[in-house]
N, C-alpha and C. Protein backbone atom coordinates (compact mmCIF):
# COMPACT_ATOMS: atom_id res chain seq x y z
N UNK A 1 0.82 -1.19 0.00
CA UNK A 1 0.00 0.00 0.00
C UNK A 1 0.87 1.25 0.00
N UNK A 2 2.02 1.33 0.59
CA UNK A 2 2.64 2.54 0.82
C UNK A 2 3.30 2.53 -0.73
N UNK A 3 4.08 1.67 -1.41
CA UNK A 3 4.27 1.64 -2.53
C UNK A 3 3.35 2.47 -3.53
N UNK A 4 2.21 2.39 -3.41
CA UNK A 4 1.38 2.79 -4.64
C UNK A 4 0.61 3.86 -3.99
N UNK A 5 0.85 4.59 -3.43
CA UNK A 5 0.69 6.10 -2.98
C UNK A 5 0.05 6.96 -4.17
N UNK A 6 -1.32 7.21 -4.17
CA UNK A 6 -2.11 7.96 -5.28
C UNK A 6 -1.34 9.67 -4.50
N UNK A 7 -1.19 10.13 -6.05
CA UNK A 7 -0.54 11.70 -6.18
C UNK A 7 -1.40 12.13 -5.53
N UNK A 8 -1.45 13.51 -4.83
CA UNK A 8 -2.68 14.18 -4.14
C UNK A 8 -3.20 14.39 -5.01
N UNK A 9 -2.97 14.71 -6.83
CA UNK A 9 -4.18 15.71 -7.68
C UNK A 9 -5.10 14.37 -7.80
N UNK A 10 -4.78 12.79 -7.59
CA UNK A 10 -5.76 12.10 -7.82
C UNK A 10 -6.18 11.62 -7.15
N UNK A 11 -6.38 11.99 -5.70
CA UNK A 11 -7.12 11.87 -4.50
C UNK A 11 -8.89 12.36 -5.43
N UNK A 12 -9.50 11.50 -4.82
CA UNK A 12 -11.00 11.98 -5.11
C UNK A 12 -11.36 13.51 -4.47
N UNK A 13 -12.55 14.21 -5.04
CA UNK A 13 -13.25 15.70 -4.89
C UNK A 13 -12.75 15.60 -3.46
N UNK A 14 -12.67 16.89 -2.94
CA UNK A 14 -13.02 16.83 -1.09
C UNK A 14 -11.59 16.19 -0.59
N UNK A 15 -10.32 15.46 -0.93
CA UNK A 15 -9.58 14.55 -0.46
C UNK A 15 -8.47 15.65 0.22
N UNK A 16 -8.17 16.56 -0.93
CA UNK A 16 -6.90 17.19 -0.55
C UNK A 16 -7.01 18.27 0.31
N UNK A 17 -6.22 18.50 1.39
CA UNK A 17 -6.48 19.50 2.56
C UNK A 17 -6.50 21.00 1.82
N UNK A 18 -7.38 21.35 3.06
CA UNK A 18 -7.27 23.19 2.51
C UNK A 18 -6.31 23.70 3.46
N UNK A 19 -5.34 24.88 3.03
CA UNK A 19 -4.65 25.17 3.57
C UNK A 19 -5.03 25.44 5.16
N UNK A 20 -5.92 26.08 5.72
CA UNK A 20 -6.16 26.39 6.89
C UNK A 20 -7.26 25.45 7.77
N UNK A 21 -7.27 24.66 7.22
CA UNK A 21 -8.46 23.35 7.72
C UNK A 21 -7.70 22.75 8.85
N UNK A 22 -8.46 23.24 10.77
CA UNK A 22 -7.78 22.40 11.49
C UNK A 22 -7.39 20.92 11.86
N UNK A 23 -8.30 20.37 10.70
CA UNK A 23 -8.46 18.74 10.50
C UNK A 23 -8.55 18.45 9.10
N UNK A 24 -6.99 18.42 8.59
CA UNK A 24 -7.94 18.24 6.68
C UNK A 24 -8.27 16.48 7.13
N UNK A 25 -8.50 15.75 7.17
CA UNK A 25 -8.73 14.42 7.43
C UNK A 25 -10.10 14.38 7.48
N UNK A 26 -11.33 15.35 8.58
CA UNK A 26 -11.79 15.32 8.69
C UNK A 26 -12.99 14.85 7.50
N UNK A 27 -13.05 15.84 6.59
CA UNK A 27 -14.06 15.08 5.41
C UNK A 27 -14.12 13.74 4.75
N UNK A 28 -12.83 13.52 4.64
CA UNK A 28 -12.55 11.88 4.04
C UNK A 28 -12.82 11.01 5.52
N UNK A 29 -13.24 11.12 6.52
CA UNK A 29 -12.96 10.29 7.37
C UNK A 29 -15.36 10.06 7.34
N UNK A 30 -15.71 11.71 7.35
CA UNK A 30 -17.06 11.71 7.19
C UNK A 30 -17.22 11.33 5.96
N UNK A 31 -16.76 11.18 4.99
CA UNK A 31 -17.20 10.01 3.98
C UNK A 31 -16.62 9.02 3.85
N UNK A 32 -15.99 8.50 4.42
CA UNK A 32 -15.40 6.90 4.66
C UNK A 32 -16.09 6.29 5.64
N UNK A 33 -16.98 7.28 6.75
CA UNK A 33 -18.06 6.59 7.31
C UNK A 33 -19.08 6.32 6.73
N UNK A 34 -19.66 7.11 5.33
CA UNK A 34 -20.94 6.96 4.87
C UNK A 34 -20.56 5.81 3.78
N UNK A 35 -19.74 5.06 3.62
CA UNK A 35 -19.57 4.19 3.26
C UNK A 35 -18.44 4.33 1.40
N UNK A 36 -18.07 5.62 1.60
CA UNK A 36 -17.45 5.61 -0.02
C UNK A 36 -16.14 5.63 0.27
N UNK A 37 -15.90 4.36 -0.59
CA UNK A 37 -14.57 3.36 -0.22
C UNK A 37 -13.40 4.55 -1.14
N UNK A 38 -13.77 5.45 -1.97
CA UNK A 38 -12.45 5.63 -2.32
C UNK A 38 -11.63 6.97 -0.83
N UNK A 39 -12.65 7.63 -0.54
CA UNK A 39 -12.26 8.22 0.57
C UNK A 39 -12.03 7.28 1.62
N UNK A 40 -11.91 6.56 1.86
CA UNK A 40 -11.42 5.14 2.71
C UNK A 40 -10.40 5.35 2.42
N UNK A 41 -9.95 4.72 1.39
CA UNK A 41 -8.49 4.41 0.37
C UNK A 41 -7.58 5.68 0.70
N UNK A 42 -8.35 7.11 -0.09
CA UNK A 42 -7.63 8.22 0.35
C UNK A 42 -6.89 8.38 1.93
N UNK A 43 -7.69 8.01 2.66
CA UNK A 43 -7.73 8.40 4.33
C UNK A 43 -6.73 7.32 4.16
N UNK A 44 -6.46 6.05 3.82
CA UNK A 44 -5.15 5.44 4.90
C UNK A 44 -3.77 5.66 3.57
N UNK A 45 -4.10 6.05 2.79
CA UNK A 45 -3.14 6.49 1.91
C UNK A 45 -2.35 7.34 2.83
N UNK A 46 -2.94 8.49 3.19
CA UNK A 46 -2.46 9.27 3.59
C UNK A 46 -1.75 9.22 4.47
N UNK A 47 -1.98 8.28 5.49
CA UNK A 47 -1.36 8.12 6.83
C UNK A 47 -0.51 6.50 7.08
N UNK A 48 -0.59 5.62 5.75
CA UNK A 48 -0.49 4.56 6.32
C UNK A 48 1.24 4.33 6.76
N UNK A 49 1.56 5.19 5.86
CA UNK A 49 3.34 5.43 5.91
C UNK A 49 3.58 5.80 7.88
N UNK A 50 2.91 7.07 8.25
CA UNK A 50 2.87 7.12 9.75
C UNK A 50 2.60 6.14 10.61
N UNK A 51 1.50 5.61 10.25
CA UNK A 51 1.19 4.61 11.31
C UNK A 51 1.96 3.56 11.09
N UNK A 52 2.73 2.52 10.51
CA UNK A 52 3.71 1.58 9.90
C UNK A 52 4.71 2.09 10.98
N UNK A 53 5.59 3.51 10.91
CA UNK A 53 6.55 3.90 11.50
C UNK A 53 6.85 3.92 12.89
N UNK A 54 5.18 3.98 13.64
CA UNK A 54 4.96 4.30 15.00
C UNK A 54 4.85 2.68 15.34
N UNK A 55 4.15 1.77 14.59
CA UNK A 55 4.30 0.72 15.06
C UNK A 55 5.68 0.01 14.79
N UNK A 56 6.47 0.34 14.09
CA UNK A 56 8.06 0.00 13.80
C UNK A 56 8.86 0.70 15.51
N UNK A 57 8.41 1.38 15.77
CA UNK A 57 9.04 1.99 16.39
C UNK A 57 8.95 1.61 17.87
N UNK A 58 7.65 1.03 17.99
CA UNK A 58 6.98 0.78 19.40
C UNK A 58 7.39 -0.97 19.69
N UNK A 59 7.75 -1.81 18.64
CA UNK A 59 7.64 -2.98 17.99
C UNK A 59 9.19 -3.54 18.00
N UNK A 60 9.57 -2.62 17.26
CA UNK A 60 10.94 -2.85 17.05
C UNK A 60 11.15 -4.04 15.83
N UNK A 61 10.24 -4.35 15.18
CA UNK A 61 10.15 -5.45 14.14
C UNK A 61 9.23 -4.61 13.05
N UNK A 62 10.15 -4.90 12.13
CA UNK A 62 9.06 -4.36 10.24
C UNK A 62 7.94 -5.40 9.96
N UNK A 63 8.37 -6.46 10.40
CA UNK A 63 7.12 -7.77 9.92
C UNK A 63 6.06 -7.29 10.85
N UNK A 64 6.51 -7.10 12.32
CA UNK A 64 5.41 -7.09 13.60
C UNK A 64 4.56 -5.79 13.12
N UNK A 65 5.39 -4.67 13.15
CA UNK A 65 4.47 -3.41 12.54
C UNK A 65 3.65 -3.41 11.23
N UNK A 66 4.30 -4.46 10.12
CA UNK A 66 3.42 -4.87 9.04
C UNK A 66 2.28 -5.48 9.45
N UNK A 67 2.25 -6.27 10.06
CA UNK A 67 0.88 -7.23 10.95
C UNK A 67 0.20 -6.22 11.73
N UNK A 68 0.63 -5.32 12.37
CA UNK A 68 -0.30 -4.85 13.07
C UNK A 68 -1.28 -3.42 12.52
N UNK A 69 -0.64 -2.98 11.51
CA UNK A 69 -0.64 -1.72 10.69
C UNK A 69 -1.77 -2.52 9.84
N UNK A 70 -1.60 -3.14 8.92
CA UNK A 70 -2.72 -4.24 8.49
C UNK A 70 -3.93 -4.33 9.07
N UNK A 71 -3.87 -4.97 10.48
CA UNK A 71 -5.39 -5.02 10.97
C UNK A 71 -5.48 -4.21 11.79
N UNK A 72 -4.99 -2.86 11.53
CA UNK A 72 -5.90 -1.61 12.06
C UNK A 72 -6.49 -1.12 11.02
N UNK A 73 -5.80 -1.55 9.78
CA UNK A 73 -6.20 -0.72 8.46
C UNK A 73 -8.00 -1.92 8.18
N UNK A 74 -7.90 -2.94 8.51
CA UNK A 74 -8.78 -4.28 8.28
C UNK A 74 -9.75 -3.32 9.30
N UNK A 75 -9.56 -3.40 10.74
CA UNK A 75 -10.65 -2.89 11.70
C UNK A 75 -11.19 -2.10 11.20
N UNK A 76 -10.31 -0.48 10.75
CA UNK A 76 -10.75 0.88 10.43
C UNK A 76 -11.96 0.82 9.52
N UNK A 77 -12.32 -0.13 8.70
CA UNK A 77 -13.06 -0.34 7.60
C UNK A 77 -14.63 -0.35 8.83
N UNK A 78 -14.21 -1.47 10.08
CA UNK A 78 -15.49 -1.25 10.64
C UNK A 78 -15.98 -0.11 11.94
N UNK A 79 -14.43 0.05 12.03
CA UNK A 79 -14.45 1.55 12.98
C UNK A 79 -14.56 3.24 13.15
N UNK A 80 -14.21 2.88 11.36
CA UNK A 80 -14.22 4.64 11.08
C UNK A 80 -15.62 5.33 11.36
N UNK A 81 -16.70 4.60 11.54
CA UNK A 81 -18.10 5.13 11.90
C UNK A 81 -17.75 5.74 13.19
N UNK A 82 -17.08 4.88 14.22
CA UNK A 82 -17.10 5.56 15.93
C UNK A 82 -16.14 6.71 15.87
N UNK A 83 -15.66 6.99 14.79
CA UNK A 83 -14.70 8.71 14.90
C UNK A 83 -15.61 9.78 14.88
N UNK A 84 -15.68 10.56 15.60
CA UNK A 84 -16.62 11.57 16.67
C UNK A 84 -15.74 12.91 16.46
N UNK A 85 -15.24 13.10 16.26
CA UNK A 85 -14.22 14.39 15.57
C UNK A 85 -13.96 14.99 16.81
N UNK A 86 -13.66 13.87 17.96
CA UNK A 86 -13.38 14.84 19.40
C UNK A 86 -11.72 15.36 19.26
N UNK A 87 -11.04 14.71 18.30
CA UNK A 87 -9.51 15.16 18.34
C UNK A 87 -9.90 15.06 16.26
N UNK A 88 -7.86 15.10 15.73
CA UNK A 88 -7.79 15.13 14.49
C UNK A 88 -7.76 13.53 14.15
N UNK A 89 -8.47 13.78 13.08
CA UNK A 89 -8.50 11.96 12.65
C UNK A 89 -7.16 10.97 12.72
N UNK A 90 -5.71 12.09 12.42
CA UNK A 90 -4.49 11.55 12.54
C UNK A 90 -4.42 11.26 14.16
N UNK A 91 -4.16 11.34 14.93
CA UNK A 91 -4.43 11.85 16.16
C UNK A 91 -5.41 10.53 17.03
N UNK A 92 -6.97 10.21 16.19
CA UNK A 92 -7.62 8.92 16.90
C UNK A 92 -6.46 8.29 16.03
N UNK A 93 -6.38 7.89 14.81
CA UNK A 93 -5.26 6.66 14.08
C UNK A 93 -4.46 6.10 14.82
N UNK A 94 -3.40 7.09 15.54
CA UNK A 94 -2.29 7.04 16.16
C UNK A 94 -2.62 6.88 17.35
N UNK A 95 -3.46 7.05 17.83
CA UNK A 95 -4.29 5.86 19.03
C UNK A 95 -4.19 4.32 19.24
N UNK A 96 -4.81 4.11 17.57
CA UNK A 96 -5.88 2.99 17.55
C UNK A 96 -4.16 2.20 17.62
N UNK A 97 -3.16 2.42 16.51
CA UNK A 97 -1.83 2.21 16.48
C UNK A 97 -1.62 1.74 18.02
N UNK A 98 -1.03 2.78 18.77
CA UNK A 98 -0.34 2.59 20.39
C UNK A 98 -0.93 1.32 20.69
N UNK A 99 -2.24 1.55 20.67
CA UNK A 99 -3.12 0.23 21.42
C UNK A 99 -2.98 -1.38 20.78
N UNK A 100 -3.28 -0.84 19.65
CA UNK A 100 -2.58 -2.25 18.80
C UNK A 100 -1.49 -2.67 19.07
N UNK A 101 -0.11 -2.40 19.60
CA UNK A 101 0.98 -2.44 19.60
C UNK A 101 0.86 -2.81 21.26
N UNK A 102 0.11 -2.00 22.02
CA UNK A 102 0.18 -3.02 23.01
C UNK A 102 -0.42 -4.13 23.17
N UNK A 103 -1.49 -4.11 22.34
CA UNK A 103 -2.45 -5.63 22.49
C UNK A 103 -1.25 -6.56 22.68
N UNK A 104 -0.50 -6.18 20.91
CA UNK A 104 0.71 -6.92 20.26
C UNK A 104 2.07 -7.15 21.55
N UNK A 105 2.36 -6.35 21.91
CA UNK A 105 3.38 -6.65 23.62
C UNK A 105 2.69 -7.63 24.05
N UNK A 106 1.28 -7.97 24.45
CA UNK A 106 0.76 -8.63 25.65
C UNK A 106 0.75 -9.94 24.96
N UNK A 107 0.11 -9.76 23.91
CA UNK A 107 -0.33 -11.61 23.46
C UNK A 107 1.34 -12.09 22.96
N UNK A 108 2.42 -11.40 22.11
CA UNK A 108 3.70 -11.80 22.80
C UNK A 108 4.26 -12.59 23.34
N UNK A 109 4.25 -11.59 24.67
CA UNK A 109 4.59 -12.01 25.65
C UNK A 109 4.32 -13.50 26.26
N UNK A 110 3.07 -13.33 26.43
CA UNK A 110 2.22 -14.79 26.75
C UNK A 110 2.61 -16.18 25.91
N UNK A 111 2.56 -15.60 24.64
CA UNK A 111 3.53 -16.78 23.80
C UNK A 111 4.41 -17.24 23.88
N UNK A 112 5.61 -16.10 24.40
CA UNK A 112 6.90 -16.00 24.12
C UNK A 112 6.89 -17.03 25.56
N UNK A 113 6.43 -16.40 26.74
CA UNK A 113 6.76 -17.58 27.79
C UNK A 113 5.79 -18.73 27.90
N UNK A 114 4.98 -18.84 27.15
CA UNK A 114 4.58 -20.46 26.47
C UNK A 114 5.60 -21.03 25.28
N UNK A 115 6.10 -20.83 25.13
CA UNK A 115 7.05 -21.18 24.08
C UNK A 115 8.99 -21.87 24.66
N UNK A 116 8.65 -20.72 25.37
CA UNK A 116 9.91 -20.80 26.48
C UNK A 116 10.01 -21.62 27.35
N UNK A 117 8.86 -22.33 27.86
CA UNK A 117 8.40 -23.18 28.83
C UNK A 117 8.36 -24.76 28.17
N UNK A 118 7.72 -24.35 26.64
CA UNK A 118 7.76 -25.70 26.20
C UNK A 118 9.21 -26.24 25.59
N UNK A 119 9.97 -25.24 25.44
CA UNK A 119 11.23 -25.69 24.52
C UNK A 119 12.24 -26.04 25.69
N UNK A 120 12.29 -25.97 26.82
CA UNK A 120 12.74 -26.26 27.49
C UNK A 120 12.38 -27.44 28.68
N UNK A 121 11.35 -27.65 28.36
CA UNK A 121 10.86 -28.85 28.64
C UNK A 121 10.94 -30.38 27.91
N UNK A 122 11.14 -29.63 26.95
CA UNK A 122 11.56 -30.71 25.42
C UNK A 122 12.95 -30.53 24.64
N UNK A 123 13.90 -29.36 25.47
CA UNK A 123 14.52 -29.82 25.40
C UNK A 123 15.15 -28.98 23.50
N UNK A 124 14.10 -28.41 22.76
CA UNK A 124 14.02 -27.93 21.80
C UNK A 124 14.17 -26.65 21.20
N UNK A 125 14.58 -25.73 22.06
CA UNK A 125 15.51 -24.15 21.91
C UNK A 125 16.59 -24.48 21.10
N UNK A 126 15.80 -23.37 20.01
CA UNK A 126 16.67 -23.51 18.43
C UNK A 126 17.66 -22.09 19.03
N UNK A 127 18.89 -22.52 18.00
CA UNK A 127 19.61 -21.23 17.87
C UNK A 127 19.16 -20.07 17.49
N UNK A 128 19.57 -18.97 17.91
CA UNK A 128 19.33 -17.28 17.67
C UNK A 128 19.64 -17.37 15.73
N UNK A 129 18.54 -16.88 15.90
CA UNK A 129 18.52 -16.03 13.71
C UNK A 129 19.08 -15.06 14.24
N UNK A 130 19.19 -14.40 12.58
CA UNK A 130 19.02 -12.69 12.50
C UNK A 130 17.67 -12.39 12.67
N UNK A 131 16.83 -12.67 12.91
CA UNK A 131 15.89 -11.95 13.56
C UNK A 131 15.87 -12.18 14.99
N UNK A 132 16.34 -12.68 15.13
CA UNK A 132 16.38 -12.77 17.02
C UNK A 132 17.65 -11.54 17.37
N UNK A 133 18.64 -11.88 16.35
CA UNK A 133 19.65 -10.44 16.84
C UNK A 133 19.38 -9.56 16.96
N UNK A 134 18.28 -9.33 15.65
CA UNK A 134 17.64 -7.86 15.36
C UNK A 134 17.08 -7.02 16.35
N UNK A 135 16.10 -8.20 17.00
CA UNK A 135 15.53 -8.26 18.17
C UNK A 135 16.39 -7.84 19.72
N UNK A 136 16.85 -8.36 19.69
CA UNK A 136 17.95 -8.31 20.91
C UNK A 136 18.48 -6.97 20.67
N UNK A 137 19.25 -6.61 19.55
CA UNK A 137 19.47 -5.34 19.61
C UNK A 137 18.51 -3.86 19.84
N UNK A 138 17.27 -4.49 19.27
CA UNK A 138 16.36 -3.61 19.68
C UNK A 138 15.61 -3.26 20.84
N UNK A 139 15.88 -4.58 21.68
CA UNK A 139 15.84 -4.37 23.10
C UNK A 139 16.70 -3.63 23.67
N UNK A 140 17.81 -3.72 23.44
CA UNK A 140 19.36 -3.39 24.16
C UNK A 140 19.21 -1.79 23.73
N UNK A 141 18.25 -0.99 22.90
CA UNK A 141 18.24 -0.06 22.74
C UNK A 141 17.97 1.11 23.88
N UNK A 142 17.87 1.89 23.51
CA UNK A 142 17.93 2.95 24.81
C UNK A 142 16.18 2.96 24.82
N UNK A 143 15.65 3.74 23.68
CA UNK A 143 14.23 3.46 23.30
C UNK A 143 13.60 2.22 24.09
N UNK A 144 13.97 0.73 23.79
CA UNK A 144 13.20 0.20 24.12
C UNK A 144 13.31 -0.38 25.73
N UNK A 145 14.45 0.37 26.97
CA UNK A 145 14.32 -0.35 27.81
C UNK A 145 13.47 1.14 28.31
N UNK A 146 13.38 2.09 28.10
CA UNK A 146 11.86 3.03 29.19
C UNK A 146 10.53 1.85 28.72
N UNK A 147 9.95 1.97 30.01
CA UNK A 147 8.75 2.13 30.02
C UNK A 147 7.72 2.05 28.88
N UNK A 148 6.65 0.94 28.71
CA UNK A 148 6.02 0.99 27.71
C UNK A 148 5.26 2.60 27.60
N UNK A 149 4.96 2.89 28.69
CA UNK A 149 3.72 4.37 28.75
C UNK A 149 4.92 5.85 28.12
N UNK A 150 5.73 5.46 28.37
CA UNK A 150 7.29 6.43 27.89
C UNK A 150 7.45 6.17 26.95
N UNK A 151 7.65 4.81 26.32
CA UNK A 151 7.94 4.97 24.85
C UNK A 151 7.14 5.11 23.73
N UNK A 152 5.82 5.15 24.10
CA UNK A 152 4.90 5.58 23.84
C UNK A 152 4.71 7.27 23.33
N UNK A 153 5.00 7.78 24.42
CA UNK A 153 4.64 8.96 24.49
C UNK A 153 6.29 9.88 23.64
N UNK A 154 7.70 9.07 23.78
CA UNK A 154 8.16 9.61 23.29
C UNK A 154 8.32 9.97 21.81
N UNK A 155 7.32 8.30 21.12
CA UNK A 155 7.37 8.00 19.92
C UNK A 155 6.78 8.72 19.28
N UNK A 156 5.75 9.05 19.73
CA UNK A 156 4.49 10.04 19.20
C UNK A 156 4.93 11.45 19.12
N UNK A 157 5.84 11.97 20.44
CA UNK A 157 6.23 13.14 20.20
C UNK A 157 7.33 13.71 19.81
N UNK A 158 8.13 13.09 20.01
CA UNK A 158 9.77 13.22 19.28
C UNK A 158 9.35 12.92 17.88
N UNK A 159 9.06 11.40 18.02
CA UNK A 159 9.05 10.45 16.95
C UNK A 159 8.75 11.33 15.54
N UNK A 160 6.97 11.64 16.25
CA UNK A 160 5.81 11.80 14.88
C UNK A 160 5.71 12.98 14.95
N UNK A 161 6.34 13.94 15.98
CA UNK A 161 6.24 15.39 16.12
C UNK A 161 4.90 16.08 16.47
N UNK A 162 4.35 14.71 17.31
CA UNK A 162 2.52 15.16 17.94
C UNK A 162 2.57 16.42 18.77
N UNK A 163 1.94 17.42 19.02
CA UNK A 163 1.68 17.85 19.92
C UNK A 163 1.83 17.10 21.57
N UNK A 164 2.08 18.18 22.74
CA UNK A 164 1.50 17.02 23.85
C UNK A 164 0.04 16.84 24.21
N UNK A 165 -0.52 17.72 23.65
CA UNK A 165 -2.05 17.83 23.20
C UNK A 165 -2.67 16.62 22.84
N UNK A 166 -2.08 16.57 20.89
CA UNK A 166 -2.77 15.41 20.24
C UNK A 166 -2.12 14.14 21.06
N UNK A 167 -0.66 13.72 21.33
CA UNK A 167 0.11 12.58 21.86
C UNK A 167 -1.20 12.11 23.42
N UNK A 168 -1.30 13.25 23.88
CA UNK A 168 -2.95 12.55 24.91
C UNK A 168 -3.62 12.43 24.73
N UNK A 169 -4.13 12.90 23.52
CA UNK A 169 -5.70 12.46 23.04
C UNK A 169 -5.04 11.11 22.31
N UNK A 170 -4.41 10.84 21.97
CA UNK A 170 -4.24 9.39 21.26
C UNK A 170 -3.62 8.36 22.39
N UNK A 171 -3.51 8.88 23.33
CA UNK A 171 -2.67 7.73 24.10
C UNK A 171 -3.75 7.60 25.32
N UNK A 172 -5.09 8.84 25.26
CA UNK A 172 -5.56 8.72 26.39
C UNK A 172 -5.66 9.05 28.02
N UNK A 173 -4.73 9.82 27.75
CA UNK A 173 -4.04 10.71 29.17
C UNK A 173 -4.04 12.48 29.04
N UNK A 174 -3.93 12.90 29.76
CA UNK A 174 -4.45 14.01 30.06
C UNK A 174 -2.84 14.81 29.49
N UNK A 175 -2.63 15.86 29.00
CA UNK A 175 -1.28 16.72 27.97
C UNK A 175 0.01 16.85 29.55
N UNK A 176 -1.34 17.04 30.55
CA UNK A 176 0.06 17.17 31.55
C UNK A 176 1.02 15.96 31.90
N UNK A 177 0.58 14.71 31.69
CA UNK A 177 0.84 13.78 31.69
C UNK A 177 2.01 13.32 30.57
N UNK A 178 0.96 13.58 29.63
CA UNK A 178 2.49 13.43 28.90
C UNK A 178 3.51 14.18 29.02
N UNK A 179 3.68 15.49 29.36
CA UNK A 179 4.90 16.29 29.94
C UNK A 179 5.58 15.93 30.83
N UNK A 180 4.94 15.47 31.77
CA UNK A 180 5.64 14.19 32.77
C UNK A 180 6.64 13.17 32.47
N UNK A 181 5.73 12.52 31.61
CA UNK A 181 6.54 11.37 31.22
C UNK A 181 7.57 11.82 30.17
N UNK A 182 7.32 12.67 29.22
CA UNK A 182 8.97 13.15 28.46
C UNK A 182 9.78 13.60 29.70
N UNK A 183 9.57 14.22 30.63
CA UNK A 183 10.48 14.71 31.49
C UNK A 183 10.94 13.44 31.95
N UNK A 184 10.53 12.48 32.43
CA UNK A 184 10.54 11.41 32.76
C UNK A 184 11.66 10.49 32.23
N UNK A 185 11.22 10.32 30.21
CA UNK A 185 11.98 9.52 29.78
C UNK A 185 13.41 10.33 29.47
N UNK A 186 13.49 11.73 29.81
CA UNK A 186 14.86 12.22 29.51
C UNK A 186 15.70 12.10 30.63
N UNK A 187 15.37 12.05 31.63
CA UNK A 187 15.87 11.92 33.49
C UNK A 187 16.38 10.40 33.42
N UNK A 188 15.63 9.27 32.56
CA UNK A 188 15.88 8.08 32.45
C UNK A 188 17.20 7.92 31.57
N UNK A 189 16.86 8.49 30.67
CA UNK A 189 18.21 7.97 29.50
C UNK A 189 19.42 8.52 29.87
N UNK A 190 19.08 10.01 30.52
CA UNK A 190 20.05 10.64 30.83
C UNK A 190 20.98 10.00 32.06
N UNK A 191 20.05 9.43 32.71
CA UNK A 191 20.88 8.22 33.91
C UNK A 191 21.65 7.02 33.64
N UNK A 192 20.66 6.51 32.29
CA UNK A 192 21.60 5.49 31.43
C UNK A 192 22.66 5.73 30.68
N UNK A 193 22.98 6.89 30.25
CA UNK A 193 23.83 7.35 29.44
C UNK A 193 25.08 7.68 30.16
N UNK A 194 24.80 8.37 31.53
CA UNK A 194 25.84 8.53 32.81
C UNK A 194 26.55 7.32 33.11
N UNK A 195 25.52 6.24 33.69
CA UNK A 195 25.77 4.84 34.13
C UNK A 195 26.80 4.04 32.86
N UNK A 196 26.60 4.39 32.03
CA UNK A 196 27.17 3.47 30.74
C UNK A 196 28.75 4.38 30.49
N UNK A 197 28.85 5.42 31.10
CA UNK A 197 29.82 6.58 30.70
C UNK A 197 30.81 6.78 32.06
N UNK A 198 30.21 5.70 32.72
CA UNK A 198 30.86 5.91 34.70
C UNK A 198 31.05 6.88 35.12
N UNK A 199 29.62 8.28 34.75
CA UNK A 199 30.19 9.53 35.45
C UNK A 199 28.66 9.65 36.73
């Protein structure tokens, strides 16, 4: 999908933002609820490159963020009706994203130590791939040892350059909150970065 990116002049009537529109999203999202699929199409055109990135980012895997970017794009088809224009349509997206990505942490997880439990019971723990390195390194990252609610919030706002505004309306927490937690995840790294530097 990101491959075949329609030019904006061939976005359908209504698709392309007006310069001063505090939500250009907004119309394609009210006709992707009334059911006209090419403003559908338009709407994740637009964003599907973002949301891919945030789940790359939260994930630390291109396949995992491919899977999960997928069936938000699969859901959106039956969810874009419950968008209520209480924030910017980019803004619920990058919501629906975070949440997906944690579903994706939890069921994981649960696998990962069902899996762990059985291979060692049998005796059957295969050697490390390159995707297990990949992995490992992406743990070992600075990013991924804060806090899921931190890396969250940093991804969105460093990352995607959210507001701390929109980064709470999509994550669900109140703007002071997220100011918190950036203060938070910089007090963190900045301790790791000391600790790793023996000062």
């Amino acid at each position: 999908m990101r491959d075949n990116a329609m030019p904006l002049r061939d976005l359908p009537p209504g698709s392309a933002p007006e310069p001063d529109d505090p939500d250009p999203d907004a119309g394609l999202a009210a006709r992707a609820a009334a059911g006209e699929r090419a403003a559908f199409e338009a709407l994740l055109r637009r964003h599907y490159d973002r949301m891919h990135r945030i789940a790359w980012r939260l994930t630390g895997s291109r396949d995992d963020a491919e899977d999960i970017v997928q069936e938000v794009c699969c859901a959106l088809a039956e969810r874009i009706g419950t968008f209520r224009g209480e924030a910017k349509v980019s803004t619920w997206l990058f919501g629906i994203v975070a949440n997906a990505c944690r579903d994706h942490h939890r069921r994981g997880a649960r696998l990962s130590r069902l899996r762990g439990g059985l291979a060692v019971l049998a005796g059957l723990a295969r050697p490390p791939d390159g995707r297990d390195l990949f992995r490992r390194t992406w743990l070992a990252s600075e990013l991924a040892r804060l806090d899921p609610a931190l890396r969250e919030t940093v991804v969105l706002v460093v990352g995607e350059g959210l507001t701390h505004a929109e980064a709470g309306t999509a994550l669900g927490v109140a703007e002071s909150t997220i100011s918190w937690r950036l203060h938070e995840a910089r007090r963190r790294l900045t301790l790791s970065g000391n600790d790793r530097h023996g000062a």
